[in-house]
PDB file of N, CA and C in Angstrom:
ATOM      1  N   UNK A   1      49.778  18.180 -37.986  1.00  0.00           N
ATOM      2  CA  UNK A   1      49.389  16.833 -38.210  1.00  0.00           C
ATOM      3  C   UNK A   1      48.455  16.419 -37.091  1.00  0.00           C
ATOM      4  N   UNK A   2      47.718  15.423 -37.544  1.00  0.00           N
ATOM      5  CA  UNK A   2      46.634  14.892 -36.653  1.00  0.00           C
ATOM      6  C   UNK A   2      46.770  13.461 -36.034  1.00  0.00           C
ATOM      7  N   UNK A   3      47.035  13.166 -34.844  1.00  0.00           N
ATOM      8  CA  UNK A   3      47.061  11.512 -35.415  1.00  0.00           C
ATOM      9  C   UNK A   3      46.546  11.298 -33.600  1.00  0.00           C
ATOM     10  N   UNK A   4      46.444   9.897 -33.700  1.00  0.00           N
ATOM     11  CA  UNK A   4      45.933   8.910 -32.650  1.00  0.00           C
ATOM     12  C   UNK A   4      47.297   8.090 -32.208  1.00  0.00           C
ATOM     13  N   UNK A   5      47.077   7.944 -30.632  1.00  0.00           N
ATOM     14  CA  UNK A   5      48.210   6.823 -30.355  1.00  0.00           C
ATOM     15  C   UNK A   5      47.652   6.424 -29.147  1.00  0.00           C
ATOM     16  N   UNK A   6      47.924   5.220 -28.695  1.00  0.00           N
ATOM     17  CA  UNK A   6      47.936   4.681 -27.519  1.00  0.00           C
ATOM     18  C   UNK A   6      48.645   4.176 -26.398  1.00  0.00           C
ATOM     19  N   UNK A   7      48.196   5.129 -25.539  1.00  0.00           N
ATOM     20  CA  UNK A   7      48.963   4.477 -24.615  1.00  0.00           C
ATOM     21  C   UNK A   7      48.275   4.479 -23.032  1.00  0.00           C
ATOM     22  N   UNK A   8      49.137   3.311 -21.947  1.00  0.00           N
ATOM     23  CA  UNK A   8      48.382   3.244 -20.468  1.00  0.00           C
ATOM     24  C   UNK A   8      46.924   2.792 -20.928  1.00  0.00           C
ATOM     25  N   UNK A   9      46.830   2.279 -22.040  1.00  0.00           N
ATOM     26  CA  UNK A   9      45.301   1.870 -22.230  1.00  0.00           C
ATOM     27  C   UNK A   9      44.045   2.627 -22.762  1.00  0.00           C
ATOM     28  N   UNK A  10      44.744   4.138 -23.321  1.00  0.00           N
ATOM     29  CA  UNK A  10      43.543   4.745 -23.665  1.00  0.00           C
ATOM     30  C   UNK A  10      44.335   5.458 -24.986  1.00  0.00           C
ATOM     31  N   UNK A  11      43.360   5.680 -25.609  1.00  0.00           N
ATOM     32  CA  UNK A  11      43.582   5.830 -27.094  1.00  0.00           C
ATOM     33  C   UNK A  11      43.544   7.727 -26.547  1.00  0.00           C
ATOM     34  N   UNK A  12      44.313   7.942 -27.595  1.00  0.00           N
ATOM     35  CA  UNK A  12      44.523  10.053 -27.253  1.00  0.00           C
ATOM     36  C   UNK A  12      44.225  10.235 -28.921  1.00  0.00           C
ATOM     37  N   UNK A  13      44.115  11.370 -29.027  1.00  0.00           N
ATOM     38  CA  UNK A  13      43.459  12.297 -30.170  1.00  0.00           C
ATOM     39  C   UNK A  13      44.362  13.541 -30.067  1.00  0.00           C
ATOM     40  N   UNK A  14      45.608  13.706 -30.725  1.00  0.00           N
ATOM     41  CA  UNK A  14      46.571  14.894 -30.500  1.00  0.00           C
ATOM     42  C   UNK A  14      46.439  15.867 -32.438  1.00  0.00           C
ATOM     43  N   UNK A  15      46.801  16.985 -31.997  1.00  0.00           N
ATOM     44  CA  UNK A  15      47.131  17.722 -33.232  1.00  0.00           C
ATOM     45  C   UNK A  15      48.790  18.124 -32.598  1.00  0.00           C
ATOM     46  N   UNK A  16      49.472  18.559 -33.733  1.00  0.00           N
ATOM     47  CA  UNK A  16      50.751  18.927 -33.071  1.00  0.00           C
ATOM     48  C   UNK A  16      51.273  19.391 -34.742  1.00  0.00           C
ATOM     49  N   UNK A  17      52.024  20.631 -34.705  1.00  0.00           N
ATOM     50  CA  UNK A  17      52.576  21.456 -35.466  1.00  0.00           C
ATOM     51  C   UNK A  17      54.049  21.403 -35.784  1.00  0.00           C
ATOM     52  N   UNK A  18      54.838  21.054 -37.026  1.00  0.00           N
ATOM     53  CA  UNK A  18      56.182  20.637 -36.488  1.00  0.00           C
ATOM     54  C   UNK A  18      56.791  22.362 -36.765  1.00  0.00           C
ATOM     55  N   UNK A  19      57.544  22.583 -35.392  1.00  0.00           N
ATOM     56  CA  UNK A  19      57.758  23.816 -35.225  1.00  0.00           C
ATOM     57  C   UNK A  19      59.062  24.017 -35.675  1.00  0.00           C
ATOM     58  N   UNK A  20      60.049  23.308 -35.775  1.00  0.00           N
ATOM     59  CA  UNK A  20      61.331  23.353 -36.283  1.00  0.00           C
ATOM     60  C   UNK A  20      61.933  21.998 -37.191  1.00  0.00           C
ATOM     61  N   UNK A  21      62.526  22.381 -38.144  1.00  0.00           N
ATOM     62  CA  UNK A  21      63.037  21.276 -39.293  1.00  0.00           C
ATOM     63  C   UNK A  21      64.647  21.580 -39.918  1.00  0.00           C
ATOM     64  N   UNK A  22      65.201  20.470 -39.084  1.00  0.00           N
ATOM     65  CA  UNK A  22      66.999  20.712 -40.264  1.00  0.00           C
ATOM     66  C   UNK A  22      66.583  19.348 -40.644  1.00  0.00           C
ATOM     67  N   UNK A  23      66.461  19.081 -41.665  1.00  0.00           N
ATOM     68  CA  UNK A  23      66.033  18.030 -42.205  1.00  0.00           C
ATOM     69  C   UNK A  23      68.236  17.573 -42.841  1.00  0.00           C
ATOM     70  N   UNK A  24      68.449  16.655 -42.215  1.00  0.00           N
ATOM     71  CA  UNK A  24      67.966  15.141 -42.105  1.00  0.00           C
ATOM     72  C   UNK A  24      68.600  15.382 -40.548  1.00  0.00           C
ATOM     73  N   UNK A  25      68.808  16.199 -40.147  1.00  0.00           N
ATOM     74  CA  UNK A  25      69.002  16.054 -38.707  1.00  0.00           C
ATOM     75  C   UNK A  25      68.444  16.100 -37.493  1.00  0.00           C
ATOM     76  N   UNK A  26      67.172  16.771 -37.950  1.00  0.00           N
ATOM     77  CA  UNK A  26      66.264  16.976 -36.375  1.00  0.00           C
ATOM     78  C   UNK A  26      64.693  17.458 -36.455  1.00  0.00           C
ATOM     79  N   UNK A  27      64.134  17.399 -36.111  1.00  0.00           N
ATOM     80  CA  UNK A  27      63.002  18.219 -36.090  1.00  0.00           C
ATOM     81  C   UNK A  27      62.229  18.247 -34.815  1.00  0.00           C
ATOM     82  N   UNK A  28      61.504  19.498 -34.543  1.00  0.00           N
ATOM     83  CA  UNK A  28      60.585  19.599 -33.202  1.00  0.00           C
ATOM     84  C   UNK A  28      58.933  19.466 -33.748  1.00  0.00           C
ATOM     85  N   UNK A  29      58.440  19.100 -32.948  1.00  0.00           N
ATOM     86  CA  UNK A  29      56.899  18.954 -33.459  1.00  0.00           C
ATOM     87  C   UNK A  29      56.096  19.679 -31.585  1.00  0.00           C
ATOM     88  N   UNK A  30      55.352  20.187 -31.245  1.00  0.00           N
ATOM     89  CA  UNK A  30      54.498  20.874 -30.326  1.00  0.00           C
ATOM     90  C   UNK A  30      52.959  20.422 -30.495  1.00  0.00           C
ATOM     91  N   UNK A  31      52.389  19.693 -29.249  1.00  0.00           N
ATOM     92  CA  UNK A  31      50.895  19.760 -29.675  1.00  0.00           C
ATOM     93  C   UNK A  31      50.345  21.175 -29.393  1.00  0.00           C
ATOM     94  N   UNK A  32      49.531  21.389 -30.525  1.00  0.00           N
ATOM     95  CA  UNK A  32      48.430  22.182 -30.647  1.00  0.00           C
ATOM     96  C   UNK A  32      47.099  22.206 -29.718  1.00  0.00           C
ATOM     97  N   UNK A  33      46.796  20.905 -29.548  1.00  0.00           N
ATOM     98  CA  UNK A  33      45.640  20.299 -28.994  1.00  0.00           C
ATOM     99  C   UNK A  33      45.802  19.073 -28.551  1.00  0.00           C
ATOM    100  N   UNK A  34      45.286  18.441 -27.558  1.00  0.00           N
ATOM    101  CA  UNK A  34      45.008  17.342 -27.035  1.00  0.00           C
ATOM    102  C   UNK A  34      45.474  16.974 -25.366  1.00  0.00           C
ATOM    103  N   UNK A  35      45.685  16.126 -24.834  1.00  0.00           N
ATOM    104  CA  UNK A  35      45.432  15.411 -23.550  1.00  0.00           C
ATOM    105  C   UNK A  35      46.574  16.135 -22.358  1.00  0.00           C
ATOM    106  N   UNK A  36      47.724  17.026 -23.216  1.00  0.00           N
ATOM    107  CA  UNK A  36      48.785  17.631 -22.180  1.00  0.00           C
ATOM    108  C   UNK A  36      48.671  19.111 -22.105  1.00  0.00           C
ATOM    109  N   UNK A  37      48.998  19.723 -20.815  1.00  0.00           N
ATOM    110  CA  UNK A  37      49.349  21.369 -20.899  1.00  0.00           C
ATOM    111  C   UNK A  37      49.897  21.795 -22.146  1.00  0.00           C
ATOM    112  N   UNK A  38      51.262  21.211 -22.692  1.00  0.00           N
ATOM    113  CA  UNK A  38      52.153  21.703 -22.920  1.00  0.00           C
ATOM    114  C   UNK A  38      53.161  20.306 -23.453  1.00  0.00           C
ATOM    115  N   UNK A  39      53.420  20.020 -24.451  1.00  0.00           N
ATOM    116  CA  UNK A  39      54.072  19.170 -25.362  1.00  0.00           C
ATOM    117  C   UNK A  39      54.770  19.482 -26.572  1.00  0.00           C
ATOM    118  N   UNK A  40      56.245  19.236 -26.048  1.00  0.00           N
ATOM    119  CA  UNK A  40      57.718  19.409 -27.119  1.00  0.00           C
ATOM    120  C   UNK A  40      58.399  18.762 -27.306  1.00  0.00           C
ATOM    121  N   UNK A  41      58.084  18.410 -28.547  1.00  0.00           N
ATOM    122  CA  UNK A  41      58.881  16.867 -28.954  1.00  0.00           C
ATOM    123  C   UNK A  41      59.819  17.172 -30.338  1.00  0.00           C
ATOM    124  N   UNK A  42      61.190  16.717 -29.468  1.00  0.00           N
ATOM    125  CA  UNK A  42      62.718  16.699 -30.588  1.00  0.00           C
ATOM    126  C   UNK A  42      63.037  15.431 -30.754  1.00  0.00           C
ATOM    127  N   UNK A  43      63.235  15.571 -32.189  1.00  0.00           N
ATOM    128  CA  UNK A  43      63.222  13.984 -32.908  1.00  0.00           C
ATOM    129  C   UNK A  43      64.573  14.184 -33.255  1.00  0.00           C
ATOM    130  N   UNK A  44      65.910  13.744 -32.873  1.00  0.00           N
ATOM    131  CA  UNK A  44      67.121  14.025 -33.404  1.00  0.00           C
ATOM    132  C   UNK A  44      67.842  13.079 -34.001  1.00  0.00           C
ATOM    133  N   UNK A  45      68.402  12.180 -35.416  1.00  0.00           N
ATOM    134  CA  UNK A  45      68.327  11.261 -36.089  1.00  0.00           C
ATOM    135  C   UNK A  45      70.089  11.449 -36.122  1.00  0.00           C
ATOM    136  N   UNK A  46      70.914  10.544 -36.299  1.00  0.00           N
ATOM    137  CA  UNK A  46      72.437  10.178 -36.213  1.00  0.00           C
ATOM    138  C   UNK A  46      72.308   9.299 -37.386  1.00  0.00           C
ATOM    139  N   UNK A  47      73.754   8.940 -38.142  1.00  0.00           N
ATOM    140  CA  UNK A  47      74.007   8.020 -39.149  1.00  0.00           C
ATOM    141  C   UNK A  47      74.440   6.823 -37.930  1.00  0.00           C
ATOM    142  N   UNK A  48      74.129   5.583 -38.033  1.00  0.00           N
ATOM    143  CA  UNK A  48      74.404   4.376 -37.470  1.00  0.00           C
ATOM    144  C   UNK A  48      75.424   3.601 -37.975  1.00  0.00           C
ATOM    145  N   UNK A  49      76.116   4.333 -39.067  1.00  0.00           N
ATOM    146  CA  UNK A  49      77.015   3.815 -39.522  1.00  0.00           C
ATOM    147  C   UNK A  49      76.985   2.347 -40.682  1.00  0.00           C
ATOM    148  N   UNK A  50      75.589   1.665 -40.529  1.00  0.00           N
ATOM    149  CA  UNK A  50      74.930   0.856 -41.294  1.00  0.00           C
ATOM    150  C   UNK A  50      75.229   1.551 -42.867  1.00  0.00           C
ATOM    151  N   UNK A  51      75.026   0.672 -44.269  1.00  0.00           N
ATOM    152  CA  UNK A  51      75.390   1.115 -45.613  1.00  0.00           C
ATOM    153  C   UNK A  51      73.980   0.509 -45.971  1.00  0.00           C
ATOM    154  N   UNK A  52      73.045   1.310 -46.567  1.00  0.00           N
ATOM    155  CA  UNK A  52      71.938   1.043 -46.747  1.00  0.00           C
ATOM    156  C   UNK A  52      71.921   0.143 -47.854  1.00  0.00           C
ATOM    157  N   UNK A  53      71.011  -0.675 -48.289  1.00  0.00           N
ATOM    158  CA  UNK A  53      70.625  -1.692 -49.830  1.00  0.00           C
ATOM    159  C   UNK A  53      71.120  -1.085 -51.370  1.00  0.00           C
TER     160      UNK A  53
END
């Protein structure tokens, strides 16, 4: 995936690959390209106990 975000005031330009998926529990995403050495990002999601609509 490709996307833009901002932050500290300057807009970044990242690619990042999601490298691992237990879907609905977690996933890792890695940039490919953009503004860091080296970027590993774990997204890990819990039930909140909330009862949805």
């Amino acid at each position: 995936m490709t996307f833009q975000a901002r932050h500290f005031g300057l807009t970044w330009r990242l690619k990042a690959r999601i490298t691992a998926y237990d879907r609905p529990r977690r996933f890792v995403d890695e940039q490919e390209s953009g503004p860091f050495k080296r970027w590993h990002h774990a997204h890990h999601f819990e039930p909140d106990g909330a009862v949805a609509p």
